[in-house]
Protein backbone atom coordinates (compact mmCIF):
# COMPACT_ATOMS: atom_id res chain seq x y z
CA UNK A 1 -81.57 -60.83 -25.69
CA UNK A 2 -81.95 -56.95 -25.80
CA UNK A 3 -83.93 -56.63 -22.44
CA UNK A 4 -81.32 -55.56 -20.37
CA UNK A 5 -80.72 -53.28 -22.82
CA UNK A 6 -83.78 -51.48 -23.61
CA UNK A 7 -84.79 -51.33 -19.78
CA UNK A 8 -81.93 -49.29 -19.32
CA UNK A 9 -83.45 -46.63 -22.52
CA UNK A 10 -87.00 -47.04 -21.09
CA UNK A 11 -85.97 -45.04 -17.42
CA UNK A 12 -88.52 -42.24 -18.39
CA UNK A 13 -90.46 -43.67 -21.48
CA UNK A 14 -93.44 -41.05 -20.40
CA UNK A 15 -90.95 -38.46 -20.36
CA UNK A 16 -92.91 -36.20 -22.21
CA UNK A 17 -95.82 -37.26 -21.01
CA UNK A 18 -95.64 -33.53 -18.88
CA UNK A 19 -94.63 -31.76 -21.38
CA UNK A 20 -98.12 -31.95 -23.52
CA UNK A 21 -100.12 -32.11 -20.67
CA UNK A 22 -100.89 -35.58 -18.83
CA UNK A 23 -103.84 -35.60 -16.85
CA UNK A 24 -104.01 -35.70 -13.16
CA UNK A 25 -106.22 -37.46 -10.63
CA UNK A 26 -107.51 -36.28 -7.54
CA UNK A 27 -110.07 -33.98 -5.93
CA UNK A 28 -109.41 -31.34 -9.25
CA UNK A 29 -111.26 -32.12 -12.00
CA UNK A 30 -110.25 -33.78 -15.25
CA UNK A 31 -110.21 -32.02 -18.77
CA UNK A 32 -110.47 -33.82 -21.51
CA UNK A 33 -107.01 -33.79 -23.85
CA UNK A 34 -106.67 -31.64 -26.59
CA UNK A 35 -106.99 -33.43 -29.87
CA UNK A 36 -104.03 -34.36 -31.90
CA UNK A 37 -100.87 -36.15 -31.70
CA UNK A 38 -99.29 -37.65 -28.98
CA UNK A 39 -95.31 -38.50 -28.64
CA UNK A 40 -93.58 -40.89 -26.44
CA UNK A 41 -90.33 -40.20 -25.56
CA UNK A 42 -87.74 -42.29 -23.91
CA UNK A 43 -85.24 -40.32 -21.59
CA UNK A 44 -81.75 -41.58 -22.64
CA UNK A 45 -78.62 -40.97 -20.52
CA UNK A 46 -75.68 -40.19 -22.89
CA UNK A 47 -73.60 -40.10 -19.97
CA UNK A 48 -73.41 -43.94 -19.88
CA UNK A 49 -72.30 -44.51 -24.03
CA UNK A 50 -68.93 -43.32 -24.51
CA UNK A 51 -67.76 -46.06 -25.99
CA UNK A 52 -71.01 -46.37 -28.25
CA UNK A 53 -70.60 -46.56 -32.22
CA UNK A 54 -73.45 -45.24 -33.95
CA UNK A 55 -74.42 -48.61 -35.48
CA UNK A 56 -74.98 -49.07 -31.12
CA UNK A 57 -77.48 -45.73 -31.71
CA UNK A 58 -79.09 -47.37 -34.45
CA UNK A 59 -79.53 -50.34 -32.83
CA UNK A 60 -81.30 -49.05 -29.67
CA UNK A 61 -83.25 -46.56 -31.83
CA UNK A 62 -84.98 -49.44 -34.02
CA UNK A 63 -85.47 -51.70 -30.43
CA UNK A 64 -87.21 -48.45 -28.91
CA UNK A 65 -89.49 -48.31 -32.09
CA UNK A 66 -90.09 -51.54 -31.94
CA UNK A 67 -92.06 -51.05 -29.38
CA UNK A 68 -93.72 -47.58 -30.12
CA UNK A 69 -91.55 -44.99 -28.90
CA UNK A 70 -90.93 -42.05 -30.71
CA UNK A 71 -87.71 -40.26 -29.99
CA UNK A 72 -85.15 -39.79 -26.91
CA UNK A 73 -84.80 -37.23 -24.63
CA UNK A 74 -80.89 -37.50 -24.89
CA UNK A 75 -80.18 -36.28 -21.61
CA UNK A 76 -76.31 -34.48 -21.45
CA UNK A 77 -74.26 -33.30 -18.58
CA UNK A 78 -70.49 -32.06 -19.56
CA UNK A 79 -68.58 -35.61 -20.55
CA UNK A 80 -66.17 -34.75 -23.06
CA UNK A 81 -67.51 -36.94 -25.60
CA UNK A 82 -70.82 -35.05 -25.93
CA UNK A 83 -70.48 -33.90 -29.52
CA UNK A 84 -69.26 -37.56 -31.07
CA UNK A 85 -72.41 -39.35 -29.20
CA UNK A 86 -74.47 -36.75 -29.97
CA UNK A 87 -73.55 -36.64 -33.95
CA UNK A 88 -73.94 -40.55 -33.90
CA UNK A 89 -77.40 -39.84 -31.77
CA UNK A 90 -78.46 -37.35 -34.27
CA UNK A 91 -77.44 -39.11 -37.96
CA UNK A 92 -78.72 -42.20 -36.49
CA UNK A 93 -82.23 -40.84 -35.54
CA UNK A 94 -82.13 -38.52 -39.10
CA UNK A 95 -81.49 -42.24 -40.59
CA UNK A 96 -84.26 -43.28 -38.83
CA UNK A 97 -87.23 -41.13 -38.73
CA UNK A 98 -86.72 -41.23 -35.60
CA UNK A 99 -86.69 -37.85 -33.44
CA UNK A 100 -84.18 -36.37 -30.27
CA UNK A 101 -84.00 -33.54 -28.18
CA UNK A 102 -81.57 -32.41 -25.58
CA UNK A 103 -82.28 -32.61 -22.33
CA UNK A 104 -79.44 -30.99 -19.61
CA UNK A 105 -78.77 -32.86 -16.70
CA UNK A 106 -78.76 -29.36 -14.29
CA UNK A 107 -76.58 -31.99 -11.77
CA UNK A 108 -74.09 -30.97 -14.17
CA UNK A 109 -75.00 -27.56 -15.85
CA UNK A 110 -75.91 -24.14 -14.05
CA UNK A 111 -77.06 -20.40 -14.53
CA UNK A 112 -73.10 -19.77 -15.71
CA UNK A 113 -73.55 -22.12 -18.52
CA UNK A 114 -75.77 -20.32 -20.49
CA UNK A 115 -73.91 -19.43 -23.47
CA UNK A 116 -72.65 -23.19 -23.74
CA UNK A 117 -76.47 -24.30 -23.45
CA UNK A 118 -77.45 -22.39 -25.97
CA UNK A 119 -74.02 -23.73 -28.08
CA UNK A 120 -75.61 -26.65 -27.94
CA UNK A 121 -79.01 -26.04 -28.77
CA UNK A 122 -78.07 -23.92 -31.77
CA UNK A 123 -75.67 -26.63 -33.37
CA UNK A 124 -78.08 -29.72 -32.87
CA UNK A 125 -81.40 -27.87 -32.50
CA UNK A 126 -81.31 -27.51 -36.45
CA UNK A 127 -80.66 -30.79 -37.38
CA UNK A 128 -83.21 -32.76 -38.79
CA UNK A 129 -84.09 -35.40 -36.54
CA UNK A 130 -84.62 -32.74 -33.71
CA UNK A 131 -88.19 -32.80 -32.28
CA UNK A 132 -89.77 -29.45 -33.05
CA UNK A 133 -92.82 -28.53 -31.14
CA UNK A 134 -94.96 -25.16 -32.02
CA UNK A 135 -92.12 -24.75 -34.41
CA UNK A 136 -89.01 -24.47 -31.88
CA UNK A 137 -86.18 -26.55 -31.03
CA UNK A 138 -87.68 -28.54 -28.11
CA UNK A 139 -85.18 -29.20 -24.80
CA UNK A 140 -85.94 -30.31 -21.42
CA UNK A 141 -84.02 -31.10 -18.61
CA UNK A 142 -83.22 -32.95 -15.85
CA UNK A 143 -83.93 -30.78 -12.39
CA UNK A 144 -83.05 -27.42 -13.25
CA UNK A 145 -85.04 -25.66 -10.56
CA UNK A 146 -84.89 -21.58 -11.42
CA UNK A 147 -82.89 -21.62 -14.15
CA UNK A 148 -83.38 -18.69 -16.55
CA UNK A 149 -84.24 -19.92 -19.38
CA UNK A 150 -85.10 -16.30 -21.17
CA UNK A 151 -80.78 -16.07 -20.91
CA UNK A 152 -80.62 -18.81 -23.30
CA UNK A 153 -83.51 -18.41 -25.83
CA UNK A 154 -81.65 -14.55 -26.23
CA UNK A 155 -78.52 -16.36 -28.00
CA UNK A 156 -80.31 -19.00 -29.13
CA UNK A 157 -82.75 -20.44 -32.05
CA UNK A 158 -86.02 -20.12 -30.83
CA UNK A 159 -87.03 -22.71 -28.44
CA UNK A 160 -89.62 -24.57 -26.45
CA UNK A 161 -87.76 -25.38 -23.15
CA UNK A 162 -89.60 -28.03 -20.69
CA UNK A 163 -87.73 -27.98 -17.49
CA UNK A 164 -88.39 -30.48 -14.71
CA UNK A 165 -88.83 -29.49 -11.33
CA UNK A 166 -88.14 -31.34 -8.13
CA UNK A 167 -91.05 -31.78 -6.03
CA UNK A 168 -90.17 -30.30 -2.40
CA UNK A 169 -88.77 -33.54 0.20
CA UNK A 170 -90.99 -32.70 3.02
CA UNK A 171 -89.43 -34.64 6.20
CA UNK A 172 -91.83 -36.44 8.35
């Protein structure tokens, strides 16, 4: 059975759920959503698939759109076997119809890793299973709280960049 599996891909399946705008509740008021279409996402931790082949991408991939999800937020920190999961990631999803984006794991990267950032970005970024939105390279991240992201997009493609911020810990 693939449910251990595919619980392990679904950690974030509303991942982009902020990203295009998901409502709120509260005292504010609601808008309605803008018309068009929605994405889901799953956030997938390439940290934890060295050892995967890409028939293992392809596998996952068909399970998540099994069950209507749309693409993974691949989510990268610096393991040295980055570009080999990543090329499996990206033929697989290409194979597919199925879309990816990068998403850096700022646990990992910082404000001196620009230029490598936007390495990355620029070499998968143009591949054809990357998610474009508004016609850039999409990337998100994991934390990432005041990183500069105006250092990457000037050595990089053009890009939509979706960080995720950490809500403050207020101590009781």
């Amino acid at each position: 059975m693939h449910l251990p599996r595919l619980s392990g891909l679904l950690a974030l399946a509303a991942f982009v759920a902020c990203a295009l705008g998901a409502a709120t509740s509260g005292d504010l008021e609601l808008e309605d959503r803008a018309t068009g279409t929605k994405y889901v996402f799953a956030h997938f931790i390439v940290g934890i698939v060295a050892s995967y082949a890409q028939s293992d991408w392809t596998n996952d991939m068909k399970l998540a759109q099994a069950i209507g999800i749309d693409g993974f937020a691949l989510n990268i920190g610096k393991d040295s076997y980055n570009a080999q999961q990543l090329g499996y990631a990206y033929a697989a999803a290409q194979a597919l119809n199925f879309k990816v984006f990068l998403s850096f794991d700022f646990g990992y990267w910082g404000s001196g890793d620009t230029a490598t950032i936007a390495s990355y970005i620029n070499t998968y970024g143009v591949l054809p299973a990357q998610f474009i939105y508004n016609n850039e390279i999409f990337v998100s991240t994991f934390v990432g709280d005041g990183f500069n992201w105006a250092t990457v997009a000037a050595q990089s493609k053009p890009l939509f960049a979706c960080p995720n911020y950490q809500a403050a810990y207020k101590l009781c």
